[in-house]
Structures are given as C-alpha cells and as structure tokens.
Protein backbone atom coordinates (compact mmCIF):
# COMPACT_ATOMS: atom_id res chain seq x y z
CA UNK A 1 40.44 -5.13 10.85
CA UNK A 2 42.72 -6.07 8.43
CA UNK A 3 45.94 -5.24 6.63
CA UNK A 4 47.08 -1.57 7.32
CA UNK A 5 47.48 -1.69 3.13
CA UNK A 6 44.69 -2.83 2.14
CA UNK A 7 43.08 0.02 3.68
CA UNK A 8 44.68 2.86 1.42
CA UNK A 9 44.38 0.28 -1.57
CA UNK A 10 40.47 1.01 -1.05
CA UNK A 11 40.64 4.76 -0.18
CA UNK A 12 39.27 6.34 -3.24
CA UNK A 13 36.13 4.44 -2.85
CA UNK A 14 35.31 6.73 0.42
CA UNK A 15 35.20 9.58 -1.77
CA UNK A 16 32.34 11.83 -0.15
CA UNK A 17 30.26 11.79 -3.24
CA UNK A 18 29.87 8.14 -3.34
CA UNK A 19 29.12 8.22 0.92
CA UNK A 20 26.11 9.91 -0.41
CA UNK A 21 24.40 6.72 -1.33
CA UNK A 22 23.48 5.78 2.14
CA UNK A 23 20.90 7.38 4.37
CA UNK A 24 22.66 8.76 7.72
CA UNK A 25 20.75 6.45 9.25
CA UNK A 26 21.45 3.63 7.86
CA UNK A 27 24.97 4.42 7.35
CA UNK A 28 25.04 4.90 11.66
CA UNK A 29 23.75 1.76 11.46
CA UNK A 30 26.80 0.05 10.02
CA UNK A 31 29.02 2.22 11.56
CA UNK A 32 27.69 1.56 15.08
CA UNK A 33 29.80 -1.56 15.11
CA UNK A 34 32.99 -0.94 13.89
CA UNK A 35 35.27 0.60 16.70
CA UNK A 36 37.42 -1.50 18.75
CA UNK A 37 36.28 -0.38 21.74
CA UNK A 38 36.46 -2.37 25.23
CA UNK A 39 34.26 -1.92 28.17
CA UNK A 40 36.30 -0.16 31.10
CA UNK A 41 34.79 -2.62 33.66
CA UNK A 42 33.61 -5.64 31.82
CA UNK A 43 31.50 -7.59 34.62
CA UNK A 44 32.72 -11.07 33.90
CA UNK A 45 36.12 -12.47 32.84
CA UNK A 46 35.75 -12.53 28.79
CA UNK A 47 38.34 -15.81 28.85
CA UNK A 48 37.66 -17.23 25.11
CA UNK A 49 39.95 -19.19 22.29
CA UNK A 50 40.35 -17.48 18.76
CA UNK A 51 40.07 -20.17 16.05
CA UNK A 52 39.25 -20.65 12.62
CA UNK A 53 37.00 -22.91 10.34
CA UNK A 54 37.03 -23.31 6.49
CA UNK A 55 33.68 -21.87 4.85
CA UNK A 56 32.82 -22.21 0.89
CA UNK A 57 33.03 -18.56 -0.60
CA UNK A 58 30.01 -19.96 -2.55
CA UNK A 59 27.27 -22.25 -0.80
CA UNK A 60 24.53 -22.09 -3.25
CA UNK A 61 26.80 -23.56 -6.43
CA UNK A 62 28.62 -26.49 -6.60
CA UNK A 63 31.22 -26.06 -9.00
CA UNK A 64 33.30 -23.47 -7.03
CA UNK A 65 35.22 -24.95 -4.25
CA UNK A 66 37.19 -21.89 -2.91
CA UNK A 67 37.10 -21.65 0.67
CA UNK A 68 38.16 -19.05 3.24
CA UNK A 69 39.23 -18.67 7.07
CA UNK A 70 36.07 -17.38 9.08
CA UNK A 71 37.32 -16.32 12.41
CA UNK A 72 34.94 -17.29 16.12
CA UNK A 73 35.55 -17.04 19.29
CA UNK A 74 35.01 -20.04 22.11
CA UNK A 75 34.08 -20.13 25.88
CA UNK A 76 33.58 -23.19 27.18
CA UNK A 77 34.35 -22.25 30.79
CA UNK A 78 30.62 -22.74 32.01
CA UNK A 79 29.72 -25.37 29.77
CA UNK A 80 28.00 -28.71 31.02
CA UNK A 81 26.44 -31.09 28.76
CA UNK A 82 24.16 -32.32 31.75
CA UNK A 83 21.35 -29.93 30.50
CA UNK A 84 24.16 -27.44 28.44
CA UNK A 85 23.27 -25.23 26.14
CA UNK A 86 25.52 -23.56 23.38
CA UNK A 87 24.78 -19.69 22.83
CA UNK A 88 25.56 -18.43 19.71
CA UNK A 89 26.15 -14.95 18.24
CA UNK A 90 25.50 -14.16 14.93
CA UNK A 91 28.11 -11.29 13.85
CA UNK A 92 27.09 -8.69 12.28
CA UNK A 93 29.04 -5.76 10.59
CA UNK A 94 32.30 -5.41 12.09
CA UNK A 95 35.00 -7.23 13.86
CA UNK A 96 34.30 -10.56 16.23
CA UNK A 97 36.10 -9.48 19.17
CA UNK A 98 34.63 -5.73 19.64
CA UNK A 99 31.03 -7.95 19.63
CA UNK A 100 32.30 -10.34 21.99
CA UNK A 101 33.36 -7.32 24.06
CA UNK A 102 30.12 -5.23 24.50
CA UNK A 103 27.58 -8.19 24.39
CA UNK A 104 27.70 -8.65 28.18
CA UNK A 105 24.73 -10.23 28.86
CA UNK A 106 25.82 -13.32 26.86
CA UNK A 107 29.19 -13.47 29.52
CA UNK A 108 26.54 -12.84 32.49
CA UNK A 109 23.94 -15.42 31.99
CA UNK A 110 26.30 -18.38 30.60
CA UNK A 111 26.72 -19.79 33.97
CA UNK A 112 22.90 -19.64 34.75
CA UNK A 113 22.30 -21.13 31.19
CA UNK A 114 25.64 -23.92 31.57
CA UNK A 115 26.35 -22.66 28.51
CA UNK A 116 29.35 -22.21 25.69
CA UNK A 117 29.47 -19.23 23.91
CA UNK A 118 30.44 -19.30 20.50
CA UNK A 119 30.84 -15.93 18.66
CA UNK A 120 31.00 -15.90 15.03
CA UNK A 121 32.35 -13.10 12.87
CA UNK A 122 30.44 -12.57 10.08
CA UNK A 123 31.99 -12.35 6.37
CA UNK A 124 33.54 -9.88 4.98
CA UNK A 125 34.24 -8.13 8.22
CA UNK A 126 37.16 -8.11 10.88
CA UNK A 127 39.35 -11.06 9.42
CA UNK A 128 36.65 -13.29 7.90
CA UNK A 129 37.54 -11.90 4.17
CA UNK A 130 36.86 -14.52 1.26
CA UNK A 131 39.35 -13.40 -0.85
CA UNK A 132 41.88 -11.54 1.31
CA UNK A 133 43.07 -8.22 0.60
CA UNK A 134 40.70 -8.16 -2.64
CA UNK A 135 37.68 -8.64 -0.82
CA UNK A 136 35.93 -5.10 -1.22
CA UNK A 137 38.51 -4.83 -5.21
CA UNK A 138 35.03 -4.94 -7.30
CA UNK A 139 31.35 -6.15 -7.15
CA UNK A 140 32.54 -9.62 -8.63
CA UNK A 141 34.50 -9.70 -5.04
CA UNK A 142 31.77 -8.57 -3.25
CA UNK A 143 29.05 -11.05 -4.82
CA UNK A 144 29.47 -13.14 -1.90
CA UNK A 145 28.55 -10.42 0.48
CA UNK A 146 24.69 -11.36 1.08
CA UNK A 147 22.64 -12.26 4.53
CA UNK A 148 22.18 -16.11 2.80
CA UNK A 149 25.71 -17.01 2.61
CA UNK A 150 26.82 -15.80 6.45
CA UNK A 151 23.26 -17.97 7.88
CA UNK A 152 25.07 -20.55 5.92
CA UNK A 153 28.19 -19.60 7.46
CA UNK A 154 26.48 -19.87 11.12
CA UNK A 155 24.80 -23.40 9.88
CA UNK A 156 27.98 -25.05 8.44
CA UNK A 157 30.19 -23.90 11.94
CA UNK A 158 27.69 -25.20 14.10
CA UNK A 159 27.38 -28.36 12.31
CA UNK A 160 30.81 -28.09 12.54
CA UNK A 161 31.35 -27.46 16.37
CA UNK A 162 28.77 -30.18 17.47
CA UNK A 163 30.75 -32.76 15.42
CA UNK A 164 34.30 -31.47 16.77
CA UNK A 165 33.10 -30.96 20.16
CA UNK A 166 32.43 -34.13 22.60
CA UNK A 167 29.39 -33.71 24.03
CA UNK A 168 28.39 -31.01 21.86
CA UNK A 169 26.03 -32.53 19.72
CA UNK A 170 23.40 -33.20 21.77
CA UNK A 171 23.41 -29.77 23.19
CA UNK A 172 20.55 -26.90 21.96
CA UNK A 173 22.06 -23.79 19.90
CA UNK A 174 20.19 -20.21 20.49
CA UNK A 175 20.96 -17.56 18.74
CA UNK A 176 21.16 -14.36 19.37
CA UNK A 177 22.43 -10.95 18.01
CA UNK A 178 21.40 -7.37 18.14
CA UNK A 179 20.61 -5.11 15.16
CA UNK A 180 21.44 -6.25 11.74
CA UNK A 181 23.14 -9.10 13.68
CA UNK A 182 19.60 -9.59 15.60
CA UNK A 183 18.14 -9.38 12.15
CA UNK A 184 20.33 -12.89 11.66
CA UNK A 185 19.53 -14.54 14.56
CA UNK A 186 15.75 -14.27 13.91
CA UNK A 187 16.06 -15.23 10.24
CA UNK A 188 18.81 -18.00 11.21
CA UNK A 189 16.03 -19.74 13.27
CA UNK A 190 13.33 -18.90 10.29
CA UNK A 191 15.47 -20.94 7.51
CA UNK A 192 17.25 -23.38 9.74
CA UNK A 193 14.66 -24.45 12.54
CA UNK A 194 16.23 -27.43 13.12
CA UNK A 195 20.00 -25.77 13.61
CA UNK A 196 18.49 -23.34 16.18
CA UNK A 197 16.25 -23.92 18.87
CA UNK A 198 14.95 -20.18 19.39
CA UNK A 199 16.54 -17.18 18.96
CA UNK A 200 16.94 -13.50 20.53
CA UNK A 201 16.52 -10.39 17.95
CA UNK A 202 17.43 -7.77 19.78
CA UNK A 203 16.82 -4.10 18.07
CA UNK A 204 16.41 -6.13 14.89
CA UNK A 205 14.35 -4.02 12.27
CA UNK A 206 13.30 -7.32 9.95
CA UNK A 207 10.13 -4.76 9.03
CA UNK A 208 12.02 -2.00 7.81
CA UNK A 209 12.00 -2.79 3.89
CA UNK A 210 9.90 -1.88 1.50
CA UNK A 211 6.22 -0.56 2.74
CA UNK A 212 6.14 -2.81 6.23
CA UNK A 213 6.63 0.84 8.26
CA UNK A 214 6.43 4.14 6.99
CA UNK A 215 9.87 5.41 5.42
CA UNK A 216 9.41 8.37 8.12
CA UNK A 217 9.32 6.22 11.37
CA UNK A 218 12.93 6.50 12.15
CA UNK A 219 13.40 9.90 11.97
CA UNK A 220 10.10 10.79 13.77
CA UNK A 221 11.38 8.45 16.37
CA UNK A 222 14.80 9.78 16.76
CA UNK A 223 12.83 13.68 16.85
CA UNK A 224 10.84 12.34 19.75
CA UNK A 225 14.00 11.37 22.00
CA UNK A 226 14.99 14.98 21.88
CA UNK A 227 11.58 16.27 22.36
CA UNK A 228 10.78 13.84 25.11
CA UNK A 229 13.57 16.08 26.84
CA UNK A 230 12.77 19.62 26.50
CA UNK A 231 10.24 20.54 23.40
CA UNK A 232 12.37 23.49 22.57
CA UNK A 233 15.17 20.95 21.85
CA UNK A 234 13.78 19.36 19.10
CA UNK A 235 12.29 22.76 17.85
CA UNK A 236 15.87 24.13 17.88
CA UNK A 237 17.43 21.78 15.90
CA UNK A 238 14.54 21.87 13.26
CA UNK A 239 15.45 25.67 12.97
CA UNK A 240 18.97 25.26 12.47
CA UNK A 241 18.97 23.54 8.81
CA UNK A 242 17.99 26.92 8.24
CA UNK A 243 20.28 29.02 10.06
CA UNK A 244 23.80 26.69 8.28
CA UNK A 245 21.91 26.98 4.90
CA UNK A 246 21.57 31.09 5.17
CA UNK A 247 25.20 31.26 6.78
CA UNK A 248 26.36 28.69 3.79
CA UNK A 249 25.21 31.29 1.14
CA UNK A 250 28.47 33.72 1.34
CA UNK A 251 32.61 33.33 1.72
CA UNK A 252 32.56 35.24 5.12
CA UNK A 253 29.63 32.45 6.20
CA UNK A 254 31.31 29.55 4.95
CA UNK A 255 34.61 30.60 7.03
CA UNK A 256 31.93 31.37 10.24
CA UNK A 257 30.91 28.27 10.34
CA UNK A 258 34.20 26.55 10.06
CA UNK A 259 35.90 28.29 12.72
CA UNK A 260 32.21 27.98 14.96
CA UNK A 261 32.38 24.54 14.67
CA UNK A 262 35.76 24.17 14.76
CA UNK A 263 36.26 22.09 11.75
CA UNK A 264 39.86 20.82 10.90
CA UNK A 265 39.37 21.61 7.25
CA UNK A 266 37.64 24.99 5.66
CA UNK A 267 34.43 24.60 4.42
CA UNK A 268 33.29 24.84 0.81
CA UNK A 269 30.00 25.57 -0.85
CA UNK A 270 30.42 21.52 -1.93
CA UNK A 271 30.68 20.74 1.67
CA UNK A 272 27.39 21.64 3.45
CA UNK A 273 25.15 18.85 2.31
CA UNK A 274 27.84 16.72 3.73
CA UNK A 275 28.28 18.99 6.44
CA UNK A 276 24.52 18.41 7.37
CA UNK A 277 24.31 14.76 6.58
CA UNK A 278 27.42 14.60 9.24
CA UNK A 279 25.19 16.54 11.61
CA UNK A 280 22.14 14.30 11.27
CA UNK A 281 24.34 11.25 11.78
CA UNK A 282 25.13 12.75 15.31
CA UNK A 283 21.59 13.26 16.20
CA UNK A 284 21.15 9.56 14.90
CA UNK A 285 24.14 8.53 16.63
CA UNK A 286 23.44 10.28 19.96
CA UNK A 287 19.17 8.48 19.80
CA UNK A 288 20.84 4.74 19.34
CA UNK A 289 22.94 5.54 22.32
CA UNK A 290 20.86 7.22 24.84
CA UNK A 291 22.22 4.71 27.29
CA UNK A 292 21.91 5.68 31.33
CA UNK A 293 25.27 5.66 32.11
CA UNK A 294 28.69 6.84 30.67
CA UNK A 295 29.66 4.80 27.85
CA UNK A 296 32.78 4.52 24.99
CA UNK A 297 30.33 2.56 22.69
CA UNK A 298 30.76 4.95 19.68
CA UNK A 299 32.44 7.48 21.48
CA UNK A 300 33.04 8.59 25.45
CA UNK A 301 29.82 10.08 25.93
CA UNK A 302 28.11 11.02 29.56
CA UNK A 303 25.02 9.05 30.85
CA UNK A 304 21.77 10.33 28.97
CA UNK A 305 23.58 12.04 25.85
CA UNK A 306 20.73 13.35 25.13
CA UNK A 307 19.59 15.72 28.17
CA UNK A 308 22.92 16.93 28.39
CA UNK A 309 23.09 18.04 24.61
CA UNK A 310 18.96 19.95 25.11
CA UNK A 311 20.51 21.66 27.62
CA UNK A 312 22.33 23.52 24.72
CA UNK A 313 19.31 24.45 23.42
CA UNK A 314 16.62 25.95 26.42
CA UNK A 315 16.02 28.85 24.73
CA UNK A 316 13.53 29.05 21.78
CA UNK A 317 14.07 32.63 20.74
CA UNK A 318 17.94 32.22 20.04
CA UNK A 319 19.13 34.03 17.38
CA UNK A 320 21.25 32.02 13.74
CA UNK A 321 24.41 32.44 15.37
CA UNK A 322 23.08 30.96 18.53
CA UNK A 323 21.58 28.33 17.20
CA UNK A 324 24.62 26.89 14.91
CA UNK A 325 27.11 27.95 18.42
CA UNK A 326 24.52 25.21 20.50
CA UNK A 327 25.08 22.91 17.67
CA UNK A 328 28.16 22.73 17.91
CA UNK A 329 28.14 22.49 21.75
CA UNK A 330 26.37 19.10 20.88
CA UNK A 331 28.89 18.09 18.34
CA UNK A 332 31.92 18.68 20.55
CA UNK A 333 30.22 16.66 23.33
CA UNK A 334 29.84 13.98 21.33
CA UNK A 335 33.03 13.75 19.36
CA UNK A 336 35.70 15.35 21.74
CA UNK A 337 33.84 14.50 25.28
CA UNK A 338 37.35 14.38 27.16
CA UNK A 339 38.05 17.64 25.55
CA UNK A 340 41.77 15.80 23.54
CA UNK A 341 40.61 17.38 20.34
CA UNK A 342 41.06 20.59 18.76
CA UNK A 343 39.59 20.33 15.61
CA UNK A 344 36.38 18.13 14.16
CA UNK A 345 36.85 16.03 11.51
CA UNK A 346 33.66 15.52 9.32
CA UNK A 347 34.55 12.20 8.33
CA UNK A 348 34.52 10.72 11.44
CA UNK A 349 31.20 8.91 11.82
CA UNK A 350 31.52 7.33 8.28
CA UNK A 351 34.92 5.54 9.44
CA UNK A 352 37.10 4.16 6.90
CA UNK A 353 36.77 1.04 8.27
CA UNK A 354 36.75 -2.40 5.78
CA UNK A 355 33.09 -2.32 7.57
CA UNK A 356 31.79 0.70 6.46
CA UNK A 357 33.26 -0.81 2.93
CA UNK A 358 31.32 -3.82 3.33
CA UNK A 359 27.70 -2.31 4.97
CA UNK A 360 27.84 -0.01 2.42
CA UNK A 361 27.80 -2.82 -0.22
CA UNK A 362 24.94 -4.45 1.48
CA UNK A 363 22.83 -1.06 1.91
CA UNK A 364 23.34 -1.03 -2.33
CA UNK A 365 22.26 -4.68 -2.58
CA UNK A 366 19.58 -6.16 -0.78
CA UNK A 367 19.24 -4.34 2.94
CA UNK A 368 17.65 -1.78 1.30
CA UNK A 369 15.74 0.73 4.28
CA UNK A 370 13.25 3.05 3.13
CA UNK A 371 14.20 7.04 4.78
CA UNK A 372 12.48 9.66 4.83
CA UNK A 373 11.79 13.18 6.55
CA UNK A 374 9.30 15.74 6.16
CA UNK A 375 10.37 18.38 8.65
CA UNK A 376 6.92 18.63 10.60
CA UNK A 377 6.62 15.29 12.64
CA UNK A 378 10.81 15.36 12.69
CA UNK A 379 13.27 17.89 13.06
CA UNK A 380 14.91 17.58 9.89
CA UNK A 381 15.01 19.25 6.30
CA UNK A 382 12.21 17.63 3.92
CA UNK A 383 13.48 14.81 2.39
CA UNK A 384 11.23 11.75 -0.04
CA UNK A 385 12.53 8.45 -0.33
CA UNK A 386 13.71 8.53 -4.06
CA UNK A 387 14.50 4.34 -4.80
CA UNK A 388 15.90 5.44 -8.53
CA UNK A 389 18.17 8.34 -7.50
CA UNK A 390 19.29 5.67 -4.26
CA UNK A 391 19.92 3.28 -7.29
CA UNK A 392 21.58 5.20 -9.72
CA UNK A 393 23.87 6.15 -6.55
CA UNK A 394 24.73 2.79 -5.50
CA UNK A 395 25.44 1.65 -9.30
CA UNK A 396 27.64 4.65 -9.62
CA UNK A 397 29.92 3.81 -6.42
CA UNK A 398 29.29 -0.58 -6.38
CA UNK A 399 28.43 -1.44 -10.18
CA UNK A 400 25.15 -2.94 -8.71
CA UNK A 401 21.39 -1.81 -8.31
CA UNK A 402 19.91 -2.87 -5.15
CA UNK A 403 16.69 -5.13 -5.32
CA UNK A 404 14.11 -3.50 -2.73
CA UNK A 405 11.70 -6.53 -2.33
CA UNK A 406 14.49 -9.06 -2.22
CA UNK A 407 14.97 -8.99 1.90
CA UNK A 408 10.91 -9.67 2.04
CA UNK A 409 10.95 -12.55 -0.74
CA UNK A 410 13.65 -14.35 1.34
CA UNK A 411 12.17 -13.64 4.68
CA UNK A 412 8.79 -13.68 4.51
CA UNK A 413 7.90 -9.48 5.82
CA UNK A 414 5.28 -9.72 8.29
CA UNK A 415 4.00 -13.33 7.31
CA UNK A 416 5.79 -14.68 9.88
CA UNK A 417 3.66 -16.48 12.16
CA UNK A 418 4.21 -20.20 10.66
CA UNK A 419 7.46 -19.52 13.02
CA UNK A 420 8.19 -19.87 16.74
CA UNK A 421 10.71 -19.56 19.51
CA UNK A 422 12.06 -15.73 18.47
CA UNK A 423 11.95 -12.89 21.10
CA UNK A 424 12.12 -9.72 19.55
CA UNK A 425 13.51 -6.81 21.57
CA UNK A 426 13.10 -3.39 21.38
CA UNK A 427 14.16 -0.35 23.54
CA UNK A 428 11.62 2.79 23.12
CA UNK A 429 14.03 5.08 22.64
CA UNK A 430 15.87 3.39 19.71
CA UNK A 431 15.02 4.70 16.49
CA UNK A 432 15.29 1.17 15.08
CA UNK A 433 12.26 -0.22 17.17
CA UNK A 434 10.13 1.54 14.34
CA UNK A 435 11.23 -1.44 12.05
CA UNK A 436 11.29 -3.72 14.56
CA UNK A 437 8.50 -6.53 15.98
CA UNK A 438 6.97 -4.96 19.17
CA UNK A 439 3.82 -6.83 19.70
CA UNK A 440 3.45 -10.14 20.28
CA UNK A 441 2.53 -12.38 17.27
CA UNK A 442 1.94 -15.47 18.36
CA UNK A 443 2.73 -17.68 21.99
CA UNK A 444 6.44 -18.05 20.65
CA UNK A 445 6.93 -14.82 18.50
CA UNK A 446 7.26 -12.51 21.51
CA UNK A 447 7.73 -9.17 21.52
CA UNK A 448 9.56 -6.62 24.26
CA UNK A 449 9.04 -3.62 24.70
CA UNK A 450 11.31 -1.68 26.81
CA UNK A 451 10.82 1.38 28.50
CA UNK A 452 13.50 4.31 28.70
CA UNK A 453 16.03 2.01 26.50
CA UNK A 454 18.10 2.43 23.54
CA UNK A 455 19.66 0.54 20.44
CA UNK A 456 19.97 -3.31 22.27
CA UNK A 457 20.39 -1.98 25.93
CA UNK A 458 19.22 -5.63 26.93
CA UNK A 459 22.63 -7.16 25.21
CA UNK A 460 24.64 -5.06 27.49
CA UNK A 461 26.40 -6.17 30.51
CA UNK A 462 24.77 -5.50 33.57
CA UNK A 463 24.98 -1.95 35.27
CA UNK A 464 24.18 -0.43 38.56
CA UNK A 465 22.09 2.25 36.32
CA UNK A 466 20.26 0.05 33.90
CA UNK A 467 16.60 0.86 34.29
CA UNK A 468 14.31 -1.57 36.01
CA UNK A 469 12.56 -2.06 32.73
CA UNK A 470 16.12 -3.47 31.56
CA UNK A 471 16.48 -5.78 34.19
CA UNK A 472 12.95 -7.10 33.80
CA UNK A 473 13.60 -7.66 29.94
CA UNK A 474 16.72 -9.80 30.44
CA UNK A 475 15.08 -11.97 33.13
CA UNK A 476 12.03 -12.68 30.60
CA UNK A 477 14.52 -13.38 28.10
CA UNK A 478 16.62 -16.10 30.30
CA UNK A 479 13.08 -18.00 31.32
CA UNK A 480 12.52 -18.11 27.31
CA UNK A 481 15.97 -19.57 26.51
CA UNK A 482 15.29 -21.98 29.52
CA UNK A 483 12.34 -22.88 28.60
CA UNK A 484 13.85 -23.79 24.64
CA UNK A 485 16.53 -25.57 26.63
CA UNK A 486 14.57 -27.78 28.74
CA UNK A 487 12.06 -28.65 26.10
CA UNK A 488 15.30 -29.73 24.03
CA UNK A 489 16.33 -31.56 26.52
CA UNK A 490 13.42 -33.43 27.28
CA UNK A 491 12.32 -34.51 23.83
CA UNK A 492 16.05 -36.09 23.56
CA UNK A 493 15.24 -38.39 26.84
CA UNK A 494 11.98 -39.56 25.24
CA UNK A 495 13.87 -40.42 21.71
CA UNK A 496 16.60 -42.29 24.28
C-alpha cells in the first residue's frame, strides 16, 4: 500500500476530529476494500502478471505532460481470440491485488467466457500514486483524484492492451466491478460505449446522490437486516444510544464503559460521539457482510454475522448495563472473532490506510451520499443530513467543498435509459441496494435482485453455501456477457 513512511508523513490528517466528515456509512464504504486479505480456499488458481502502463496525471489539459505508473494485473491463461473476450475490472478504492483476490467469480467464469482478465488498480490507491509519496501532501496533489480521470485511466490501458496484445484488438472488453468500483463499470460503458461492450455494476449505488433516494434508505435498510432476525434485536440496539449516553454523563461511567467494552484506551467525555460513530460502523459493517458462510473479508467473522450477534440481544426488558454488556458481545465478535485480542481499538474500522486517505478525499469532493437517521424506521440516534456543516467539515480537513450535484451532471441520475448493455446487481440485504438500480429499465438496463444476499455476494467465488438465489444471479449474468460477446463477434464477421 505504499511506503511504510509515507504513512506516518500523513498521520496527523487521521486526527479523529477531521474522521468526522464522513458518514459511517460511507466511510465503511471505503474502508470495505482496503485489507489485504486472501481467501483461505480460493476456487481457481489466481496465476496473473503484475505490470505497469504510463497514464497522464492530467487527461482533460494538454499542457501538462506528467505521467505516472498505474499498476494491473494480467491472466491470459484461458484466453482464445476464436470468440475471446477480455474481462475487465475497474478498481476501486484500495489495492489491485486484494480485488483480484476476492472477485472470484471473474477467475470462475473466464474459462466459460475464453476470456483474459485484466484488473486495473485505480489511482491513487495501492501503488497507482501520481505523484509518489506526495500524493495525499495537499488538495493541489489530490486534484487528480476524480471518477473522470481513472474511466480515462481504464480507456487509455485498454486502448493500450488491444494494441500491445496480438489478437487483442478484435476481442470485446466488459467491465465489471462491485460498489464504487461497480459504480465505474456502469459509468465506463455510459461515457465510452464504444471501449466497452456491456458492463456488470454490482452493488453499485449510481442513485445515491443528491434527492434520487431518500437520505434515510441506508440506514432503514441496514435496521431491517437485524430486525429481519429477531425484532427485539433491532429494538435493542435502538435503546442502547441511550443507555452509553446516560453511562457517558459521569467519571465512574466513562471508566464502566471502558473496561465493559474492553477498550485499549480510557474513554473521555470527547470520545463518545466517536465511540458511537465506531459502533454504528460495526452495525454497517456487519449488514454489507451478512455473507452465508465464514468469511475474513473485513474481518474473520462466522456465517450469518448477523443472527449470531441478535442472539446477544433476545431479551427486550434488559436492563442499561445489559444492554451496553450485549453490545459489546457484538463488537468482540466482530473485531476479535478468534478471541487473539485483549483490548478494542476504536480506530480500527477507519484504517489508516493511503485508502481511507484517498476515499475520504473523494467523499469531500464529488461522491457526495446523502445520510440520514431518524431513530423510528432505524435503530439509530436522530440524525438530518446537514450539506453545509458536511462542507464546512470537509474544507476544514481537505481545503475543498464538495459539489453535491456534480456526480448527477456527469452521469446523467436516473436519465439513463439512452444506455444499454449494464446489469445492475443488488443483494437485499445490502444496505447499498437502496442507491442502487433494482428494476429493470429498459431490455439492456437490467436489474437483479437477489434474495438473502449482501454487499456484491454475486462477485464472490463460488461456495458450497451460496444461496440458490446467488447461483441463479451469476448464471443470468454469464448468458448477458455471452450474449454482448457473440453479438461482438458477429457484427465483426459481417464488416470482414
């Protein structure tokens, strides 16, 4: 992720104050892609080449010519250019290889597909930084941080590859990506039709900006998980803003709740909006990865995270101190699940990451998501989306105010149906699917809809315990991508 250095260079701008500026959720969102983990028992052999291509820092001037390295990956081991077809992932926020690693259903359906895989790491993230070690130094760095310049990125390598590559170029590209990175894919094949065949968003909220959704979706969403498990669950947790507020109000609380939830530093009166924003992040967390099996996405975590935290939390006429002890029952399953730890550390879900750096950036900028919670139809404290206190935040921490309408000017909102060949997927568990597309718009803007999944299940390598509903989803999605890929192929012959 970068130079050890560099990392303490850009320490004080984690300060907790200026973490403040992003929603938990959103924040969740950027940190959902940043650990280096592997899967245990990846189902196919993940055999690819590291490699590099020159990008402009700058695409939209001419009179800059810096460049820098962007890092992709390349597997060419099923690749045929009889009827071929080169997949491509649009990175997102974090490091190449940890996508490459848990988007399994790319390694399973190359062979079926004849396809290369091409995985491109997205700038500003993992070792794709423009200028080095004083990438994330000031908002003059960071002006080249924007969703335009990386689908330029993706254009320009692909260009790129189908010149460098025999064969290559007259083989169809399809994109795809999940969450901010499925956000890409769809709006790669929006600006650059003719780079892209088709494209699969997966989890890919392109509708939450602005009005499109109501700020509250997410949050209601995420409530309903919990709920959908035991009614008391959700309940519980609504009740115990209350309970760490009263505790909060004295010394002799304070130092409870530190040593109930066995915090590795003492709390503070300063602390407990922090100390709550950390615990919303976990609910958050625990919604997007309600996967039905045991996973080390964001952490080790059992199969169904979710009914095994309500279990915590049966019993509707607990008592404060009850309530803040089964919170923290949660909180140690989810950050110490192989019971190594003997302290929490608060800071843990806002990593200090370069890509928590760099999402954070964006959230000030121009992927600017609406919260907001009202405490009845969620299980959170009140909470209005306040766009001038969000941008007097971000201006304090980046030097920047974000422009809200500037994601809908680019990519059109919801007047998208002049456009074809996206699937949009969406699990109905995953928070995100609120912002998402989950009806069909037209015969080529498809929507899916699946059933007992969470954030981009479908993108995941196959498993013995993936729901049916799953296992349906990825087949549609394979007779879509073969259906781009013959139609490619066909309209070549007849141009022969």
């Amino acid at each position: 992720m970068g130079p050890p250095g560099l990392l303490l260079l850009l320490l004080p701008f984690l300060a907790s104050e200026a973490a403040t500026a992003v929603h938990p959720a959103l924040r969740a969102l950027g940190t959902l892609h940043l650990r280096n983990y592997s899967p245990p028992h990846p189902t196919r052999a993940r055999n690819y080449s590291v490699r590099y291509f020159h990008q402009k820092v700058n695409h939209f001037g001419f009179s800059d010519v810096k460049t820098f390295k962007q890092r992709y990956l390349i597997s060419d081991r099923h690749w045929k250019e009889d009827g071929g077809s080169i997949l491509f992932y649009t990175g997102n926020e974090g490091d190449i290889v940890w996508f490459s690693n848990n988007t399994g259903f790319m390694w399973d359906v190359a062979e079926e597909l004849n396809a290369m895989l091409v995985f491109a790491e997205h700038r500003y993230y993992g070792k794709s930084l423009p200028f080095g070690e004083h990438s994330f130094k000031d908002s003059r760095h960071l002006n080249f941080l924007t969703s335009e310049q990386a689908l330029v990125d993706f254009v320009e390598l692909i260009k790129y590859l189908k010149r460098a590559i025999p064969g290559a170029e007259k083989q169809p590209v399809i994109a795809i990506g999940g969450s901010y990175g499925g956000m890409l894919a769809a709006w790669l094949r929006m600006k650059y039709p003719h780079i892209v065949v088709g494209a699969l968003a997966a989890s890919a909220p392109i509708w939450h900006f602005e009005d499109l959704v109501p700020c509250g979706v997410f949050m209601k969403i995420v409530t309903a998980d919990f709920k959908k498990t035991n009614p008391n669950c959700s309940q519980s947790i609504r009740k115990s803003w209350e309970a760490i507020n009263r505790l909060a109000g004295s010394g002799s609380g304070l130092l409870w709740l530190t040593e109930t939830f066995h915090l590795c530093s003492p709390l503070t009166s300063n602390d407990i909006d922090r100390l709550k924003d950390w615990i919303s992040e976990t609910w958050v967390n625990m919604a997007m990865v309600n996967y039905p099996y045991e996973s080390n996405f964001l952490q080790p975590l059992p199969a169904w995270p979710i009914q095994v935290v309500c279990q915590y939390f049966k019993d509707p006429d607990s008592s404060e101190a009850q309530l803040v002890e089964s919170v923290f029952q949660a909180l140690n399953l989810y950050y110490n699940y192989t019971g190594q730890k003997k302290c929490l550390n608060m800071s843990e879900t806002t990593t200090s990451s370069l890509g928590s750096l760099g999402w954070g950036y964006q959230a000030c900028t121009e992927m600017v998501m609406p919260f907001c919670t009202n405490g009845i139809d969620d299980m959170f404290e009140p909470q209005s989306w306040d766009f001038k206190k969000f941008s007097n935040e971000c201006f304090k921490q980046w030097g920047v105010r974000p422009r809200a309408s500037w994601i809908t000017t680019m990519y059109g909102g919801k007047n998208i149906s002049s456009h074809s060949n996206i699937i949009f997927s969406n699990g109905d568990l995953d928070p995100w699917s609120g912002g998402g597309v989950t009806k069909n718009i037209s015969d080529t803007l498809v929507a899916i809809l699946i059933k007992n999944a969470a954030h981009h299940l479908d993108l995941r390598s196959n498993n013995a315990q993936d729901p049916k509903t799953v296992l349906v989803a990825r087949s549609l999605e394979v007779s879509y991508m073969k259906q781009w890929i013959q139609e490619f192929h066909t309209l070549a012959r007849r141009q022969r």
